[in-house]
Protein backbone atom coordinates (compact mmCIF):
# COMPACT_ATOMS: atom_id res chain seq x y z
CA UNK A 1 39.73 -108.37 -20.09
CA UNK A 2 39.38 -108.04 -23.78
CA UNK A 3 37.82 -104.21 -22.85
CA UNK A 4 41.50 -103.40 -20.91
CA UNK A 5 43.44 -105.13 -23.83
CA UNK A 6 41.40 -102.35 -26.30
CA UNK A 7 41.91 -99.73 -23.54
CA UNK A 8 45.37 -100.21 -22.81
CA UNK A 9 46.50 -100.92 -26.83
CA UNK A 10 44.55 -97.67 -27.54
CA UNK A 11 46.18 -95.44 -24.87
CA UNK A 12 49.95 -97.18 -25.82
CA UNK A 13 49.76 -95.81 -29.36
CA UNK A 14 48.81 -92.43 -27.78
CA UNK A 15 50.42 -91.78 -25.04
CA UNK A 16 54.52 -92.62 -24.82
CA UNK A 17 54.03 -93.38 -21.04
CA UNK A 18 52.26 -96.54 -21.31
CA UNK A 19 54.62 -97.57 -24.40
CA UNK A 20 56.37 -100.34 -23.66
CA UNK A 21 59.07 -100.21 -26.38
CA UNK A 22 59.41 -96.17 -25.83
CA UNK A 23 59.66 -96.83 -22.42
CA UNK A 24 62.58 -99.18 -22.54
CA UNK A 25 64.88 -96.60 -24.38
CA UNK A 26 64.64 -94.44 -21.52
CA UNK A 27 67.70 -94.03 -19.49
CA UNK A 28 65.60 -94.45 -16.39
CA UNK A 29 64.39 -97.64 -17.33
CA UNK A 30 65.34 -99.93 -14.57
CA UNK A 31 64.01 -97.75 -12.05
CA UNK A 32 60.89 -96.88 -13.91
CA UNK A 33 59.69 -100.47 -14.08
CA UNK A 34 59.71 -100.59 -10.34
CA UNK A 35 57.54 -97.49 -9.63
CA UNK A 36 54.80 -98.22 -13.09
CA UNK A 37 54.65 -102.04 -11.99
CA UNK A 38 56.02 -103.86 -15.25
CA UNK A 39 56.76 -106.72 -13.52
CA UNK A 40 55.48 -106.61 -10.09
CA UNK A 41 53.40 -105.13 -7.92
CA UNK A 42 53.66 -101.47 -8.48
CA UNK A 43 53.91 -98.47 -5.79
CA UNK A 44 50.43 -97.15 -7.23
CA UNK A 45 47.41 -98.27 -8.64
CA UNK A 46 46.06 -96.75 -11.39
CA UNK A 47 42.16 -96.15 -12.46
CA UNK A 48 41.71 -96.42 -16.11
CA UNK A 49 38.09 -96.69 -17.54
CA UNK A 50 36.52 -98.14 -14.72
CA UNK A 51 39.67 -100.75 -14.02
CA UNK A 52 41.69 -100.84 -10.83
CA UNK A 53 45.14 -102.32 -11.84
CA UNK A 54 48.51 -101.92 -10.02
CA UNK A 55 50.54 -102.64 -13.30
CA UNK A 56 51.38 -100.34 -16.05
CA UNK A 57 48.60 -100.29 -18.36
CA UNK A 58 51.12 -100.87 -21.10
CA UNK A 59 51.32 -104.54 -19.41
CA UNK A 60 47.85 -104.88 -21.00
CA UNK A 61 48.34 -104.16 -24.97
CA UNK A 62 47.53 -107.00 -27.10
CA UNK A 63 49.70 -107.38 -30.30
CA UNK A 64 46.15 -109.08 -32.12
CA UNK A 65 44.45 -105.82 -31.18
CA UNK A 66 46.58 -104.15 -32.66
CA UNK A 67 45.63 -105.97 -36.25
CA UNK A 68 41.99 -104.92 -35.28
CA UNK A 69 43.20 -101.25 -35.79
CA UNK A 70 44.47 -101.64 -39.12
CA UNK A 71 40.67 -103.65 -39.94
CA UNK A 72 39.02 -100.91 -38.15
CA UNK A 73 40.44 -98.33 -40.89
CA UNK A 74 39.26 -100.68 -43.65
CA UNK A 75 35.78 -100.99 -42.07
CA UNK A 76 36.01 -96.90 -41.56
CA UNK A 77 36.61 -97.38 -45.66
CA UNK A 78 33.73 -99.33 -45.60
CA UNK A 79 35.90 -102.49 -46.55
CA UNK A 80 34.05 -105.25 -44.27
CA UNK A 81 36.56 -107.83 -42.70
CA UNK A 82 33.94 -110.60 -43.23
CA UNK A 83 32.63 -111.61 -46.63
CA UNK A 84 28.59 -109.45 -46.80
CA UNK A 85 27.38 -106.41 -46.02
CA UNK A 86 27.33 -104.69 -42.19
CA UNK A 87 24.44 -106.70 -40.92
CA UNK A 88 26.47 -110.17 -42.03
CA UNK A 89 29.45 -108.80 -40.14
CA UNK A 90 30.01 -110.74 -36.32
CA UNK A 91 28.54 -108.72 -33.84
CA UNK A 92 31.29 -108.58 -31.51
CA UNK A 93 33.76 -107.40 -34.21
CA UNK A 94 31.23 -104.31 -34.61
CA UNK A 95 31.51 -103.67 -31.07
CA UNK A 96 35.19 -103.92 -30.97
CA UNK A 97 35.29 -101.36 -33.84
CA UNK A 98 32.61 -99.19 -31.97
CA UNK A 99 35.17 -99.12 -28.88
CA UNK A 100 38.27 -98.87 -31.11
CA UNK A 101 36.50 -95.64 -32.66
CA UNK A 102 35.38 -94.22 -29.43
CA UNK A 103 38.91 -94.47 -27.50
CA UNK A 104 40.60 -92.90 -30.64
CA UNK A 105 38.28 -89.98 -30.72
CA UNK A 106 39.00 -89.17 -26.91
CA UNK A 107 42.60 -89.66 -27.17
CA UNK A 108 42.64 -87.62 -30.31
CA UNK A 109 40.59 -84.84 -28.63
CA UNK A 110 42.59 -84.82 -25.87
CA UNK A 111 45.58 -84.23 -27.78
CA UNK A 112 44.35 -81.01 -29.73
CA UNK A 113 43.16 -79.92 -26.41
CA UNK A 114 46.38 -80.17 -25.27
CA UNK A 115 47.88 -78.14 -28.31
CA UNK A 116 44.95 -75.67 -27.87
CA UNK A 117 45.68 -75.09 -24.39
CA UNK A 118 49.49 -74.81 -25.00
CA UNK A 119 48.83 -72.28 -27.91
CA UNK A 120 46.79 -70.01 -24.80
């Protein structure tokens, strides 16, 4: 679960359609939360990094992931969140980083593909 809570925070900050708070200042918002799912069962089911879920993925964002970005820039920095060095740092804090890094990268590429293929 903790993977879709990354996944889902990750693609939120990204991507307005799985933004909760932009999605509620639509105009369309009422109908909108039947078809995405935000409170029940939606009309589709989405595939998102090897999850099945038939809610909106923005369902899944975690506001204490969200603090993990801002440590993930430190550690980027190479501010550590934990007193020591690397090795001293909790091994599933580097991994959360690792996946934090890797979805931000995609998403990022992704986006200047986009622009790229717009400037074509």
């Amino acid at each position: 679960m903790e993977t879709l809570a990354v996944t889902a925070s990750v693609w939120s900050i990204f991507d307005d359609r799985w933004n909760c708070n932009k999605c509620m200042q639509l105009k369309h918002h009422e109908k909108q939360k039947k078809v995405m799912g935000c409170y029940l069962t939606a009309k589709t089911n989405y595939h998102v990094e090897g999850f099945e879920i038939n809610k909106c993925l923005g369902n899944f964002t975690s506001r204490e992931i969200y603090s993990y970005f801002e440590m993930h820039k430190m550690y980027e920095l190479g501010v550590m969140p934990f007193g020591g060095d690397m090795i001293d740092q909790p091994a599933k804090l580097i991994d959360l980083f690792n996946m934090i890094g890797q979805l931000r990268n995609e998403k990022r590429k992704e986006q200047q593909d986009a622009i790229e293929k717009k400037r074509r």
